[in-house]
Protein backbone atom coordinates (compact mmCIF):
# COMPACT_ATOMS: atom_id res chain seq x y z
CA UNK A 1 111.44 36.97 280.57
CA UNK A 2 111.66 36.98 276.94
CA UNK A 3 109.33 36.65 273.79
CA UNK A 4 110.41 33.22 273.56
CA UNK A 5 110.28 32.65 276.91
CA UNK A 6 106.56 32.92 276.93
CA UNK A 7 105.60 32.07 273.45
CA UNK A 8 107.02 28.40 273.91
CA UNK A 9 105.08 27.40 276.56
CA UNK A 10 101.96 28.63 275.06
CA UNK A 11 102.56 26.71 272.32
CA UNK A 12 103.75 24.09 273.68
CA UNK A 13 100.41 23.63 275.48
CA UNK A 14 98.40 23.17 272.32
CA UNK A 15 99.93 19.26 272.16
CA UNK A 16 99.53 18.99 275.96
CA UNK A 17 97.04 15.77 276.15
CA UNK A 18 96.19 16.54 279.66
CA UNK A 19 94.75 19.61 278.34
CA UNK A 20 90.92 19.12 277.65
CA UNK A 21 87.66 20.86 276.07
CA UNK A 22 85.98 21.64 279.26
CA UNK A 23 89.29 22.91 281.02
CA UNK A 24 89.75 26.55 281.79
CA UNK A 25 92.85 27.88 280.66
CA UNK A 26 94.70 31.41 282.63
CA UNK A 27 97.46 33.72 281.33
CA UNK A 28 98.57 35.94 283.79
CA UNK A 29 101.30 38.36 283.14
CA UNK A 30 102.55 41.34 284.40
CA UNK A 31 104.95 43.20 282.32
CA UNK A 32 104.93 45.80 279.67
CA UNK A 33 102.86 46.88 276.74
CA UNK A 34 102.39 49.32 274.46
CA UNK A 35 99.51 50.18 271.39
CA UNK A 36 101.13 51.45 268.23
CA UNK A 37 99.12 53.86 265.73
CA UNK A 38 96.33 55.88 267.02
CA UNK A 39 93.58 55.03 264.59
CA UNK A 40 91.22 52.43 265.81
CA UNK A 41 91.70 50.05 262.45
CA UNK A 42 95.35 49.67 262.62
CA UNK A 43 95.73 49.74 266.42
CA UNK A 44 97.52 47.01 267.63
CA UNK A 45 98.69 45.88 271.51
CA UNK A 46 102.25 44.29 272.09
CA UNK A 47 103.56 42.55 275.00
CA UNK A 48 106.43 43.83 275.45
CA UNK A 49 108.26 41.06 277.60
CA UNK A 50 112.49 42.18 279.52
CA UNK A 51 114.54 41.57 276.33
CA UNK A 52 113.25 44.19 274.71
CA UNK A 53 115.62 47.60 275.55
CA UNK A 54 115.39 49.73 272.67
CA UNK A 55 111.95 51.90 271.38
CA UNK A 56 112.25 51.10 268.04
CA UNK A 57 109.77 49.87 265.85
CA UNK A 58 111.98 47.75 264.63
CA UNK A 59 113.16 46.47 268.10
CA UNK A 60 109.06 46.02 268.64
CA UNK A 61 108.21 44.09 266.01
CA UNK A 62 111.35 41.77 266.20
CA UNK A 63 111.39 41.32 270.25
CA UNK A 64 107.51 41.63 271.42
CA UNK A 65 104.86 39.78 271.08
CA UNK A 66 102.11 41.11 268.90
CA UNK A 67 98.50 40.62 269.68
CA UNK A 68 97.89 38.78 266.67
CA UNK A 69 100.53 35.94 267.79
CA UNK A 70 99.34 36.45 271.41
CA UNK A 71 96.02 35.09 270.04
CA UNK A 72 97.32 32.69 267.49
CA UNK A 73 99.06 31.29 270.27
CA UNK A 74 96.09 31.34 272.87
CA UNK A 75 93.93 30.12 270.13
CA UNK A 76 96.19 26.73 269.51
CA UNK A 77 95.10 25.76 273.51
CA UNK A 78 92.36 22.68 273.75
CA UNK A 79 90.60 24.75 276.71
CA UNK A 80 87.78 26.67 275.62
CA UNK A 81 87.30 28.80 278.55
CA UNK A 82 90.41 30.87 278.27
CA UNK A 83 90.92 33.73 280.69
CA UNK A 84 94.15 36.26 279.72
CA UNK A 85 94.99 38.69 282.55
CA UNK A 86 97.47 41.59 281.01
CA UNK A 87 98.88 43.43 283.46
CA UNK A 88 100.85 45.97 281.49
CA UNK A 89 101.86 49.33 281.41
CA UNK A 90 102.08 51.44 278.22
CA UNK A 91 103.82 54.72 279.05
CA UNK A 92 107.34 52.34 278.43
CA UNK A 93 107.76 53.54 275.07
CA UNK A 94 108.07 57.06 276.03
CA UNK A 95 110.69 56.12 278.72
CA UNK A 96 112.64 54.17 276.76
CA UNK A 97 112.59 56.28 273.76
CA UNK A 98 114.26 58.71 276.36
CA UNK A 99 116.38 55.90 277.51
CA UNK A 100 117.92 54.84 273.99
CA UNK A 101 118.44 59.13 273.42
CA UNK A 102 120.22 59.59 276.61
CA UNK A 103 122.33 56.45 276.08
CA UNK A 104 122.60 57.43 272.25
CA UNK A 105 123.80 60.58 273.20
CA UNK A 106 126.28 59.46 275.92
CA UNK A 107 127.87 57.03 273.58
CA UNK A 108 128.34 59.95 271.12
CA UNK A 109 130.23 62.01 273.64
């Protein structure tokens, strides 16, 4: 699944009528994450959904979903009861930092 792929529903739900105050709302997803920086005030969690093949930051910021549009996206949903269930791994950065090298460096054989 891609970014898109779950942003768009999410969103979409915030003009879903059938939707109400009292509902209770639940994300479930299992895929990947990571948490760039280290420090606790600039620490931030991406979803990191199957499109995304490359461990650049670059790659991350374009492909992922970032916490901040996670919530904004959460937020726009008329349930307030709202239950998010992240399943996600973080080691993937690691492995497909080695990834991109060992493909980089097959490619410059």
């Amino acid at each position: 699944m891609t970014a898109r792929g779950i942003a768009a529903p999410l969103a979409a739900l915030a003009s879903y009528r059938g939707i109400a105050a009292d509902d209770v709302f639940l994300f479930y997803v299992a895929s990947h994450g990571t948490v760039e920086h280290e420090d606790l005030a600039s620490r931030e969690y991406f979803l990191i959904p199957s499109n995304v093949g490359l461990a650049s930051d670059e790659a991350l910021h374009r492909d992922a979903i970032s916490q901040g549009e996670l919530k904004r996206l959460v937020a726009g949903i008329p349930a307030t009861k709202k239950i998010l269930l992240l399943d996600t791994c973080r080691p993937v950065r690691s492995a497909m930092r080695s990834r991109s090298r060992r493909a980089a460096s097959a490619s410059s054989r």
